[in-house]
C-alpha atoms as a PDB file:
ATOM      1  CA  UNK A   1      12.945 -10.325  17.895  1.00  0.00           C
ATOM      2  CA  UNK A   2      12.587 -14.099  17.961  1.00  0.00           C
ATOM      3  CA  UNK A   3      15.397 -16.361  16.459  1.00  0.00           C
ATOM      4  CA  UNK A   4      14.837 -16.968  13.153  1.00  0.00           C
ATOM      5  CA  UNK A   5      13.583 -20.353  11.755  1.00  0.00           C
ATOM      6  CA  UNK A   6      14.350 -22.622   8.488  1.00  0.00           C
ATOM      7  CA  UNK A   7      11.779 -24.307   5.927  1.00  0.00           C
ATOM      8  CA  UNK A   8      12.812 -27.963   4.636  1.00  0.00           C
ATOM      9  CA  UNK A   9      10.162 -29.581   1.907  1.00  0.00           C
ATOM     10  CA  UNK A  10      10.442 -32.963   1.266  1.00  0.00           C
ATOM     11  CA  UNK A  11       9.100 -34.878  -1.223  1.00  0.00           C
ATOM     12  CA  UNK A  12       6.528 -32.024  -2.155  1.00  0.00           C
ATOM     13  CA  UNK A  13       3.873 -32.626  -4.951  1.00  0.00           C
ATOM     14  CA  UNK A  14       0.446 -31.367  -5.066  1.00  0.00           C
ATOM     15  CA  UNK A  15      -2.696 -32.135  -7.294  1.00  0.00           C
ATOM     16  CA  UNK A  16      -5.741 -30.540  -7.967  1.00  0.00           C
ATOM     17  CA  UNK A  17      -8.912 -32.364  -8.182  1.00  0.00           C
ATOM     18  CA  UNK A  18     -10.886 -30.633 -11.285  1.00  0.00           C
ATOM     19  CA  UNK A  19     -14.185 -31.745 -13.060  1.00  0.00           C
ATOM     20  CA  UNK A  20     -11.436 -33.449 -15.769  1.00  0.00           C
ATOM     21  CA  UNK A  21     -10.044 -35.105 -12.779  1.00  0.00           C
ATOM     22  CA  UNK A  22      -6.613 -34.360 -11.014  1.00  0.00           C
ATOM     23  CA  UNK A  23      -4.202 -31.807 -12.263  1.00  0.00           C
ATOM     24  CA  UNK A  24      -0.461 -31.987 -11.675  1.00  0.00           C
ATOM     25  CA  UNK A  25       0.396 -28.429 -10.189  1.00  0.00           C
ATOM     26  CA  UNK A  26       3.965 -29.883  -9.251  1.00  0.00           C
ATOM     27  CA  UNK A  27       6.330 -32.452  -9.906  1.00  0.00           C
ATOM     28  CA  UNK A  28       8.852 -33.384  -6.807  1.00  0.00           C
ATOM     29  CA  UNK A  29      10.739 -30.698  -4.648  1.00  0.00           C
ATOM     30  CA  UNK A  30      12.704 -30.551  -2.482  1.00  0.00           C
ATOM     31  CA  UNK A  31      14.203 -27.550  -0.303  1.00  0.00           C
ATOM     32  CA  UNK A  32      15.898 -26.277   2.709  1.00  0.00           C
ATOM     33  CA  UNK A  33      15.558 -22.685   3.115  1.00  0.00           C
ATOM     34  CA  UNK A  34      18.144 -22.063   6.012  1.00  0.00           C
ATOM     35  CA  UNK A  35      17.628 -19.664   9.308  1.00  0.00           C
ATOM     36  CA  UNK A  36      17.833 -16.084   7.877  1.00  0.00           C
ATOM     37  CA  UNK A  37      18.586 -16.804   4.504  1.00  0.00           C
ATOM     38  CA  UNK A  38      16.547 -14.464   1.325  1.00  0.00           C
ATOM     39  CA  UNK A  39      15.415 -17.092  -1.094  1.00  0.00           C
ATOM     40  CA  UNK A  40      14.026 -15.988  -4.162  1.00  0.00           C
ATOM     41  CA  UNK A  41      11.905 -17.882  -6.744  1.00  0.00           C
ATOM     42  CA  UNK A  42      10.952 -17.454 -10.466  1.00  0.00           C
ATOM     43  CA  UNK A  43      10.104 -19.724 -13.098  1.00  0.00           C
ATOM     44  CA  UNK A  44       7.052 -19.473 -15.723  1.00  0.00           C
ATOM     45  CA  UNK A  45       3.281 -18.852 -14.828  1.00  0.00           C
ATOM     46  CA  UNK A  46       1.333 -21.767 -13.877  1.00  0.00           C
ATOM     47  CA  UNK A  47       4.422 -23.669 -12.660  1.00  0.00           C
ATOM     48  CA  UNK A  48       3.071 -24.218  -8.908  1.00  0.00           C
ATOM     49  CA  UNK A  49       5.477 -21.186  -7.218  1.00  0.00           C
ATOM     50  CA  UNK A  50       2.092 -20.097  -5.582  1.00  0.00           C
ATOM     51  CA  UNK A  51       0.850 -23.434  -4.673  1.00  0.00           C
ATOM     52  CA  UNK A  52       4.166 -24.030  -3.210  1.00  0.00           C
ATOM     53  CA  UNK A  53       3.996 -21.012  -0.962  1.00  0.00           C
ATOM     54  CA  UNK A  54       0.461 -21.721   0.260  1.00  0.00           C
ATOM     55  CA  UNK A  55       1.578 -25.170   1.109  1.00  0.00           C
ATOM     56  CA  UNK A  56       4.463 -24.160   3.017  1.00  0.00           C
ATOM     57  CA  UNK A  57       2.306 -21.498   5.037  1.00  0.00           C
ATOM     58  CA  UNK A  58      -0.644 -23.961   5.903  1.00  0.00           C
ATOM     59  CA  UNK A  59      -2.640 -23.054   3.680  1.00  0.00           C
ATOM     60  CA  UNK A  60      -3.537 -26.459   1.430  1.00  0.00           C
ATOM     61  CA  UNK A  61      -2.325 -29.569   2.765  1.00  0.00           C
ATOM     62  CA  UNK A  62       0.769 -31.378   0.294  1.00  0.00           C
ATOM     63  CA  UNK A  63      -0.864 -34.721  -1.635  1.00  0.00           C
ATOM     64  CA  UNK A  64       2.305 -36.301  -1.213  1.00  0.00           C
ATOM     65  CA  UNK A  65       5.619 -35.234   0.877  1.00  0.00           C
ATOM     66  CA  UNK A  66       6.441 -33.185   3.735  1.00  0.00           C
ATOM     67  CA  UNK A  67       6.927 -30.213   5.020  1.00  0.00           C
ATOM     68  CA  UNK A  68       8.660 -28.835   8.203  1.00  0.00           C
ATOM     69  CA  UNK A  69       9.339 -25.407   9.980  1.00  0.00           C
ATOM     70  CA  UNK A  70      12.074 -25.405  12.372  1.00  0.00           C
ATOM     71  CA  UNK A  71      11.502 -28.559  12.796  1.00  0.00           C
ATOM     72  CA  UNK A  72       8.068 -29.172  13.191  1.00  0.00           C
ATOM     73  CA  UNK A  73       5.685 -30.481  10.565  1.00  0.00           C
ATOM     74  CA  UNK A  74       3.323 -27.862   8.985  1.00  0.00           C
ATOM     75  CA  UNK A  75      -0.027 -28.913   8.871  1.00  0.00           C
ATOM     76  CA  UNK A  76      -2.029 -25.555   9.158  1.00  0.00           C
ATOM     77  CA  UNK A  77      -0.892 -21.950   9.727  1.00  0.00           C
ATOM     78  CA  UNK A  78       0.846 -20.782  12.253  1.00  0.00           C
ATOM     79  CA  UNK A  79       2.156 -17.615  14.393  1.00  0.00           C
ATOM     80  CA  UNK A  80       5.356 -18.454  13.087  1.00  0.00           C
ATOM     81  CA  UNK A  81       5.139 -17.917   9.412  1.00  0.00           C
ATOM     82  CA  UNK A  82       3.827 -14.590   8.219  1.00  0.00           C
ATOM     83  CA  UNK A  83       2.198 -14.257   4.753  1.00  0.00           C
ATOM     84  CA  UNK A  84       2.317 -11.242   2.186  1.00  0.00           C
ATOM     85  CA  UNK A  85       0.055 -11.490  -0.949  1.00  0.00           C
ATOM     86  CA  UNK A  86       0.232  -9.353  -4.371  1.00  0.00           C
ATOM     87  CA  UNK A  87      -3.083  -8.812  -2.802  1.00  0.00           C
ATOM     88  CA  UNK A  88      -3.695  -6.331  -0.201  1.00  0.00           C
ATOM     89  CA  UNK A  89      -4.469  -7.142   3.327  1.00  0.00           C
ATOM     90  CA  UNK A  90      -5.044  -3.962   5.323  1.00  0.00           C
ATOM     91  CA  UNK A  91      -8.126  -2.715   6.788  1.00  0.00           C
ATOM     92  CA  UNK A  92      -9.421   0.294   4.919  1.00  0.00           C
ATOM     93  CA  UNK A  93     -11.307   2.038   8.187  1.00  0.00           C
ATOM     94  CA  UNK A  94      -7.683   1.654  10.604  1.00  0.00           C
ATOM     95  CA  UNK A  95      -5.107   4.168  10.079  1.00  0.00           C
ATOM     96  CA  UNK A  96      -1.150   3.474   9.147  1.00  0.00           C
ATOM     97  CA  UNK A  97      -0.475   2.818  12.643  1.00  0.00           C
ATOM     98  CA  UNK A  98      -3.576   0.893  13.495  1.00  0.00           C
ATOM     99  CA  UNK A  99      -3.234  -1.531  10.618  1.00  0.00           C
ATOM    100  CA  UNK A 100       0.375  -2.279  11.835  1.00  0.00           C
ATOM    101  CA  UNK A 101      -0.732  -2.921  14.870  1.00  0.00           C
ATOM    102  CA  UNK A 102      -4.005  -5.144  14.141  1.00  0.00           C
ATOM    103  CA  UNK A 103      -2.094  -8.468  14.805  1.00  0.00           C
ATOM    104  CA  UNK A 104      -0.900  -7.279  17.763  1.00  0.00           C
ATOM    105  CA  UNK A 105      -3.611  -6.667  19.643  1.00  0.00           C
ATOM    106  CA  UNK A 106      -5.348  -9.591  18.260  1.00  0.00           C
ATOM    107  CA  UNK A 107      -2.455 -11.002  20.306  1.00  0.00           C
ATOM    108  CA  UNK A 108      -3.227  -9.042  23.467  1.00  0.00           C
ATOM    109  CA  UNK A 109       0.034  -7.314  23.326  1.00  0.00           C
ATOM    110  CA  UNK A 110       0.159  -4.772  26.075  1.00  0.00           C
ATOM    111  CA  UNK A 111      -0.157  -1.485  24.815  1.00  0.00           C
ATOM    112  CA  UNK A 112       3.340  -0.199  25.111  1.00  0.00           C
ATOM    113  CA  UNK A 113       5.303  -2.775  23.602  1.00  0.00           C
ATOM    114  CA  UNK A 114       2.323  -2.499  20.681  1.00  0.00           C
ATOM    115  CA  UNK A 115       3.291   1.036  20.225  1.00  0.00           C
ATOM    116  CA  UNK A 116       7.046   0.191  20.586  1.00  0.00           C
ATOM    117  CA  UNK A 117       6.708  -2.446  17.074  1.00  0.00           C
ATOM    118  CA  UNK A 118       5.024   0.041  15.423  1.00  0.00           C
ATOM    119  CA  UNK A 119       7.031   3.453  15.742  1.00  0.00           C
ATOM    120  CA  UNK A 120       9.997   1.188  14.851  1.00  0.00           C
ATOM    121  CA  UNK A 121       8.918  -0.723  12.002  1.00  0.00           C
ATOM    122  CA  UNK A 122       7.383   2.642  10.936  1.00  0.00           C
ATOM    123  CA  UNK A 123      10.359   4.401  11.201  1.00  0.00           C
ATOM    124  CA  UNK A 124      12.305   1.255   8.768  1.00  0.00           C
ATOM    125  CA  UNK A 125      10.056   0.992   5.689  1.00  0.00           C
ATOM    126  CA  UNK A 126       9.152   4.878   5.568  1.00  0.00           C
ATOM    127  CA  UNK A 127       6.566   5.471   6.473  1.00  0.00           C
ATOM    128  CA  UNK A 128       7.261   8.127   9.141  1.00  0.00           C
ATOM    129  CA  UNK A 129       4.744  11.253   8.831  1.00  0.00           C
ATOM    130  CA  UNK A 130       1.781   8.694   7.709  1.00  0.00           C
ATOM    131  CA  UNK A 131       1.000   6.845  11.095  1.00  0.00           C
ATOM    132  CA  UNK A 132      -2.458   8.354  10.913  1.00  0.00           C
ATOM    133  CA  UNK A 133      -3.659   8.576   7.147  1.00  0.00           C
ATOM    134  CA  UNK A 134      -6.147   5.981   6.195  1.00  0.00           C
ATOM    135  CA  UNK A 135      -5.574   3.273   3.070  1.00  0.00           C
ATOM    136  CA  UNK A 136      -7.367   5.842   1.035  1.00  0.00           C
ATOM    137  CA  UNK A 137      -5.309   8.141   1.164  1.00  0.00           C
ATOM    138  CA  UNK A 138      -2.329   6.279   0.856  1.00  0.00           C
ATOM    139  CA  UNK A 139      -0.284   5.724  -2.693  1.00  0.00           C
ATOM    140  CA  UNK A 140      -0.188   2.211  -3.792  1.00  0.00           C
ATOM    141  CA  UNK A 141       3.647   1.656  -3.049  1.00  0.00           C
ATOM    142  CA  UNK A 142       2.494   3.435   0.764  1.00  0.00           C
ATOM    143  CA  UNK A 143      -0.218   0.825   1.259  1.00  0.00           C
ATOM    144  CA  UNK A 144       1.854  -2.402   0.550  1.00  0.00           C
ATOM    145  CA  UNK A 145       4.663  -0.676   2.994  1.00  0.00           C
ATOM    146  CA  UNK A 146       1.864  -0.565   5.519  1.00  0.00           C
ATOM    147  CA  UNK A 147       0.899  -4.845   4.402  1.00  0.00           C
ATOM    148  CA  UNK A 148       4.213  -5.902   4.632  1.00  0.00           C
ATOM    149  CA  UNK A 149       4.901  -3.643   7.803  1.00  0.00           C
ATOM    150  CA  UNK A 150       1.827  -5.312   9.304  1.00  0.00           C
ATOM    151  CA  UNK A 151       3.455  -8.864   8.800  1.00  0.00           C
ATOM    152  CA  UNK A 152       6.862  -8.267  10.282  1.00  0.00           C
ATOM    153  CA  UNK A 153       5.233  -6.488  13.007  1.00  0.00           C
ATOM    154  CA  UNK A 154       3.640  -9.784  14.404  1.00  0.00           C
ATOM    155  CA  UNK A 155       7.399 -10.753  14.832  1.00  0.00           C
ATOM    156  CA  UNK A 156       7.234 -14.320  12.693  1.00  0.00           C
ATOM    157  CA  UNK A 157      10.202 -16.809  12.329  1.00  0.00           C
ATOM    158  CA  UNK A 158       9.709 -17.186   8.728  1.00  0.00           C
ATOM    159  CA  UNK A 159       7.926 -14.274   5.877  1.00  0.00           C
ATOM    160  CA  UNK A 160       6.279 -15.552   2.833  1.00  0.00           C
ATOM    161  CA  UNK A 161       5.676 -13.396  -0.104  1.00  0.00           C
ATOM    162  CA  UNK A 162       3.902 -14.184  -3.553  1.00  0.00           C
ATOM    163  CA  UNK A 163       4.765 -11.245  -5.814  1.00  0.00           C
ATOM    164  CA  UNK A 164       3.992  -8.529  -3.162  1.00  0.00           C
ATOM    165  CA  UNK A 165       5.301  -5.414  -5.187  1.00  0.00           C
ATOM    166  CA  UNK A 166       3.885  -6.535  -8.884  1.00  0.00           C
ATOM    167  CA  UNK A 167       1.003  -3.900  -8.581  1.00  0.00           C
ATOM    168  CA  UNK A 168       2.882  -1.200  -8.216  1.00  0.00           C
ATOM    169  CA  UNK A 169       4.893   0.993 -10.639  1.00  0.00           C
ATOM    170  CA  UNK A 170       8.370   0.574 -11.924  1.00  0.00           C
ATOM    171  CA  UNK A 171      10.267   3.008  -9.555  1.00  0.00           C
ATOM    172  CA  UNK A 172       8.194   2.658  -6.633  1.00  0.00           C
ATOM    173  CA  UNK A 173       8.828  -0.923  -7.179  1.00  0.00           C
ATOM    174  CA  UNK A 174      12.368  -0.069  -7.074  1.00  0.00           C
ATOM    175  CA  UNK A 175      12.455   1.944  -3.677  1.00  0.00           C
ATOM    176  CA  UNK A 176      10.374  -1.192  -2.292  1.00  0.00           C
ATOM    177  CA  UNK A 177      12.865  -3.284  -2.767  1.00  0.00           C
ATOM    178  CA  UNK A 178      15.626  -1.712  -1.617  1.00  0.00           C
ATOM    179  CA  UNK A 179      13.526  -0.864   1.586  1.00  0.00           C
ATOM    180  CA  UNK A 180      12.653  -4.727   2.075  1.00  0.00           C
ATOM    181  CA  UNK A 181      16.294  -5.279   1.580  1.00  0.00           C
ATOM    182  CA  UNK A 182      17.302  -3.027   4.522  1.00  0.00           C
ATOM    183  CA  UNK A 183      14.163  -4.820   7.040  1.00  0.00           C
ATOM    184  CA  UNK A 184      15.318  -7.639   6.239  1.00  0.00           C
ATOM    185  CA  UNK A 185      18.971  -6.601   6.678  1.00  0.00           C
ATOM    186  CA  UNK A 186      17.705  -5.086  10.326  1.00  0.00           C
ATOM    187  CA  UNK A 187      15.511  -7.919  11.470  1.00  0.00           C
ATOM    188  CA  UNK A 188      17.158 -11.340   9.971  1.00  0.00           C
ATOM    189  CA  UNK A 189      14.218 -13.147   9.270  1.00  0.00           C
ATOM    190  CA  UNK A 190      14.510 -15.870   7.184  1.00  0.00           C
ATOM    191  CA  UNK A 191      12.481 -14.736   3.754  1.00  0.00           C
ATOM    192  CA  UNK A 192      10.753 -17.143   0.402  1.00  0.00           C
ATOM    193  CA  UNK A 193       9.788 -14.787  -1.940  1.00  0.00           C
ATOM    194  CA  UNK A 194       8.009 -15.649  -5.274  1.00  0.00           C
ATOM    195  CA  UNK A 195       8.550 -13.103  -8.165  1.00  0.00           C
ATOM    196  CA  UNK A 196       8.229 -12.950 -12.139  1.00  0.00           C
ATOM    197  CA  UNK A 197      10.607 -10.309 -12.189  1.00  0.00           C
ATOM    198  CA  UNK A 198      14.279 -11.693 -12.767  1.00  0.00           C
ATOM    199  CA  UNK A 199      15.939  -8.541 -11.668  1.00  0.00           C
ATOM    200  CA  UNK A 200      14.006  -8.073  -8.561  1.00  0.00           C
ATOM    201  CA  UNK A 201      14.793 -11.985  -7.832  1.00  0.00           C
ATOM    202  CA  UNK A 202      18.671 -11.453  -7.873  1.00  0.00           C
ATOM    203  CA  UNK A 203      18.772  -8.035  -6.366  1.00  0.00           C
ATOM    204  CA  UNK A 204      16.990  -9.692  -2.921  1.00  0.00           C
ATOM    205  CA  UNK A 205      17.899 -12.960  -3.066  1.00  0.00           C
ATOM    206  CA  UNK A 206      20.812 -14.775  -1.189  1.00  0.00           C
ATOM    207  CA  UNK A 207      19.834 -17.599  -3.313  1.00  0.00           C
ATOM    208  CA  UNK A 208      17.688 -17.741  -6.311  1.00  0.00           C
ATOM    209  CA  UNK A 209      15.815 -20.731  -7.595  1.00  0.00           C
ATOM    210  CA  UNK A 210      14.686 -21.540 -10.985  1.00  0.00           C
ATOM    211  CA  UNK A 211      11.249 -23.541 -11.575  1.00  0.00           C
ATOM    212  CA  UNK A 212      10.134 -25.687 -14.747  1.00  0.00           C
ATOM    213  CA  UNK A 213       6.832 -25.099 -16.233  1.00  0.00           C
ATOM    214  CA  UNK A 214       4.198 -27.315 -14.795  1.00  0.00           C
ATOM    215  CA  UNK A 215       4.653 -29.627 -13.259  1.00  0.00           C
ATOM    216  CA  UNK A 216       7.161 -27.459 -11.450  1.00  0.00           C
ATOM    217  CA  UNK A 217      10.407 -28.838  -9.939  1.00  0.00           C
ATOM    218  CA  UNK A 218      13.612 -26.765  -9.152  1.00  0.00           C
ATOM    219  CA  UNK A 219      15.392 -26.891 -12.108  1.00  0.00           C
ATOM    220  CA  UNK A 220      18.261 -24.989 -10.889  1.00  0.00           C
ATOM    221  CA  UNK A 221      19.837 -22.987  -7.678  1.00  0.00           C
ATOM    222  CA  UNK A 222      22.318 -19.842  -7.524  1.00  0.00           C
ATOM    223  CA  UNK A 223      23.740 -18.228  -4.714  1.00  0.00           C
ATOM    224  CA  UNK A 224      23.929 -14.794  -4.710  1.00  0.00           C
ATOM    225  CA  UNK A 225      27.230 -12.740  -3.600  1.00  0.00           C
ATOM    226  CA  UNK A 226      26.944  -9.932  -1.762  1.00  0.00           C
ATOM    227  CA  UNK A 227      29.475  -6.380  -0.533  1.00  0.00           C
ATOM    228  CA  UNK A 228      29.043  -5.679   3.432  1.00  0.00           C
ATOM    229  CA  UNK A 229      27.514  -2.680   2.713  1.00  0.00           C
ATOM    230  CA  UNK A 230      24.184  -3.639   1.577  1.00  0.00           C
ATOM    231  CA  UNK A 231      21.849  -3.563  -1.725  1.00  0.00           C
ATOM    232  CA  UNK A 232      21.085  -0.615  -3.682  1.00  0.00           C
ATOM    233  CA  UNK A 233      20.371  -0.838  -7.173  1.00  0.00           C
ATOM    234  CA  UNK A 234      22.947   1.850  -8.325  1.00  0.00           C
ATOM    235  CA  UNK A 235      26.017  -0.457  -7.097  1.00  0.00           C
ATOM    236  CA  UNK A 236      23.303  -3.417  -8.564  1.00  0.00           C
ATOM    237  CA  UNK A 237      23.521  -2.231 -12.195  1.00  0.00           C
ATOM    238  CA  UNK A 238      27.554  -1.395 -11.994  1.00  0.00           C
ATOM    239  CA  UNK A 239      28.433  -5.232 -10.835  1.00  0.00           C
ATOM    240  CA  UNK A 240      29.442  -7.051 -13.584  1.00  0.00           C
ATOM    241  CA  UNK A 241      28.996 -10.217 -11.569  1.00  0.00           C
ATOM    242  CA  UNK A 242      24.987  -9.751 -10.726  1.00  0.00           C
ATOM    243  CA  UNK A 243      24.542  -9.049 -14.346  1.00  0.00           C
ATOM    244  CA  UNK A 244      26.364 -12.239 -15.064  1.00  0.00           C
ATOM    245  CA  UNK A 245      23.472 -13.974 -12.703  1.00  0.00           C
ATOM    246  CA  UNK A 246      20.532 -11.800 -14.124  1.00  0.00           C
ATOM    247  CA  UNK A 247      21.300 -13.257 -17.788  1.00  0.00           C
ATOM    248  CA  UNK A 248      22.119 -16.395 -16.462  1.00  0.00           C
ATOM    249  CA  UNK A 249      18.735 -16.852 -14.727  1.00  0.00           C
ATOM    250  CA  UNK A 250      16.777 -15.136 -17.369  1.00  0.00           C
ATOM    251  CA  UNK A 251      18.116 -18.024 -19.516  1.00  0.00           C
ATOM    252  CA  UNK A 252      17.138 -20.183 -17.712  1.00  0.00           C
ATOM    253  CA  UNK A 253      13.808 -19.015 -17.065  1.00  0.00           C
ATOM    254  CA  UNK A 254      12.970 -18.757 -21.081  1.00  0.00           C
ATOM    255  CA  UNK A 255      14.273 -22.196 -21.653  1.00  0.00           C
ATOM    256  CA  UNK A 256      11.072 -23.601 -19.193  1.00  0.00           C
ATOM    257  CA  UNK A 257       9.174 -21.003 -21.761  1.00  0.00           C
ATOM    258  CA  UNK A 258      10.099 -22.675 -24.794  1.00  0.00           C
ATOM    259  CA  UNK A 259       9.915 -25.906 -23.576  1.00  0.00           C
ATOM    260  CA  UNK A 260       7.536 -29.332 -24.174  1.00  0.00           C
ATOM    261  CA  UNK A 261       5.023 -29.743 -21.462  1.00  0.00           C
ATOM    262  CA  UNK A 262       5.883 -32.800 -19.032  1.00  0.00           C
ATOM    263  CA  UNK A 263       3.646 -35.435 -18.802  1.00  0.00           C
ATOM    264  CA  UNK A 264       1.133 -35.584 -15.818  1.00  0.00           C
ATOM    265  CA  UNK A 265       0.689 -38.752 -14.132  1.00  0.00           C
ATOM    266  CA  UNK A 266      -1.906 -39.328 -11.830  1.00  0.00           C
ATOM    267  CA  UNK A 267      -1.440 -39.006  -7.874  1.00  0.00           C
ATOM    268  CA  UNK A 268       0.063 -42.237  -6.193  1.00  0.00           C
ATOM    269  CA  UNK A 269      -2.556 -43.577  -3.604  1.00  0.00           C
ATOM    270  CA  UNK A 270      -1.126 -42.356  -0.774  1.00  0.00           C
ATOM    271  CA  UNK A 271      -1.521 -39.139  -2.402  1.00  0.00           C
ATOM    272  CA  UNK A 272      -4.366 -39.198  -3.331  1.00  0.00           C
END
């Protein structure tokens, strides 16, 4: 596996042009997501969590700021950051093992290292015994283990996900998340994920950020501690002290609920 890389944003805001004129999505952030770290995000809808994402994969372009991978400015996608979507992105006519493997040999990947990605990232998010079932035939909770499967198996420095488990149900939701918690435990990538689900943002994260409403800025940042021998949400629910954090964060999160819009200004020139 390659080394893992690190994210800094600098100076990030974003507008978007509208019949009305320009929108404010976000106000001014700024970040460093270090090499291997989890970073989680919450805060309310329509704070720019998603717009921040898609700017830091190379998707939309910042109005103002900057933004850097390992390094070197984003200013498209790249090979080295791998996206996952609440949205699924497999191919409904490949099978389990072909889907993993679609980036692969987009990559011209010899054959036998191909094979080698796939059996083992099979083999870590469960889905052993499935290799040749199509999407259709696949549960919900199956198919995103075969989207997220097919994003780590590309090998990126850096995964981005935007709520991938929301369409799923509670307790496959549940065994999702502790399964992303052991690939990422097994792999060391470094990992933004964006999530309206407090719990889910404590259990994963090694650091969990807190967003205003829009215009969103980080309001607030909390590292996570963790035990040696990984998560699971049984030893979750019995720690007093990620409890503590839940509440803490769910507070936090409820305050930007409750609170008075921020004024939108208009983009500076040289954002605009």
């Amino acid at each position: 596996m390659t080394a893992p890389s690190k994210i800094v944003v600098a100076g990030f805001r974003h507008f978007f042009d509208t019949a009305d004129g320009p929108v404010q999505a976000t106000d001014t952030v700024d970040l460093t997501i270090r090499a291997g770290e989890f970073v989680t995000l919450v805060g309310p809808s329509g704070c720019g969590k998603t717009t921040l994402l898609k700017a830091i994969a190379g998707f939309i372009r910042p109005s103002e700021g900057a933004i850097e991978c390992d390094g070197k400015p984003v200013r498209g996608p790249g090979r080295e950051r791998g996206v996952v979507f609440q949205e699924l992105a497999i191919l409904p006519w490949r099978t389990v093992r072909r889907n993993i493997g679609h980036g692969l040999e987009i990559m011209g990947l010899p054959r036998a290292e191909r094979e080698r990605r796939v059996r083992g990232l099979i083999e870590l998010i469960g889905l052993t015994g499935f290799e040749q079932r199509y999407p259709h035939e696949l549960s919900g909770g199956m198919r995103q283990r075969v989207a997220v499967a097919r994003t780590w198996a590309a090998d990126p420095d850096v995964i981005l996900m935007d709520e991938p488990f929301a369409a799923v149900d509670a307790m496959t939701r549940l065994t999702l998340q502790e399964e992303l918690a052991r690939l990422c435990g097994a792999t060391k990538k470094t990992v933004f994920f964006i999530t309206h689900s407090v719990d889910e943002a404590v259990f994963l994260g090694d650091r969990v950020l807190v967003m205003t409403r829009r215009p969103g800025r980080i309001k607030r940042e909390i590292a996570v501690p963790r035990h040696e021998g990984g998560r699971d949400w049984e030893s979750f629910k019995r720690r007093s002290d990620m409890q503590e954090i839940v509440e803490q964060v769910l507070l936090l999160v409820r305050e930007e609920r409750g609170a008075a819009p921020a004024p939108s200004p208009g983009p500076t020139q040289a954002g605009a």
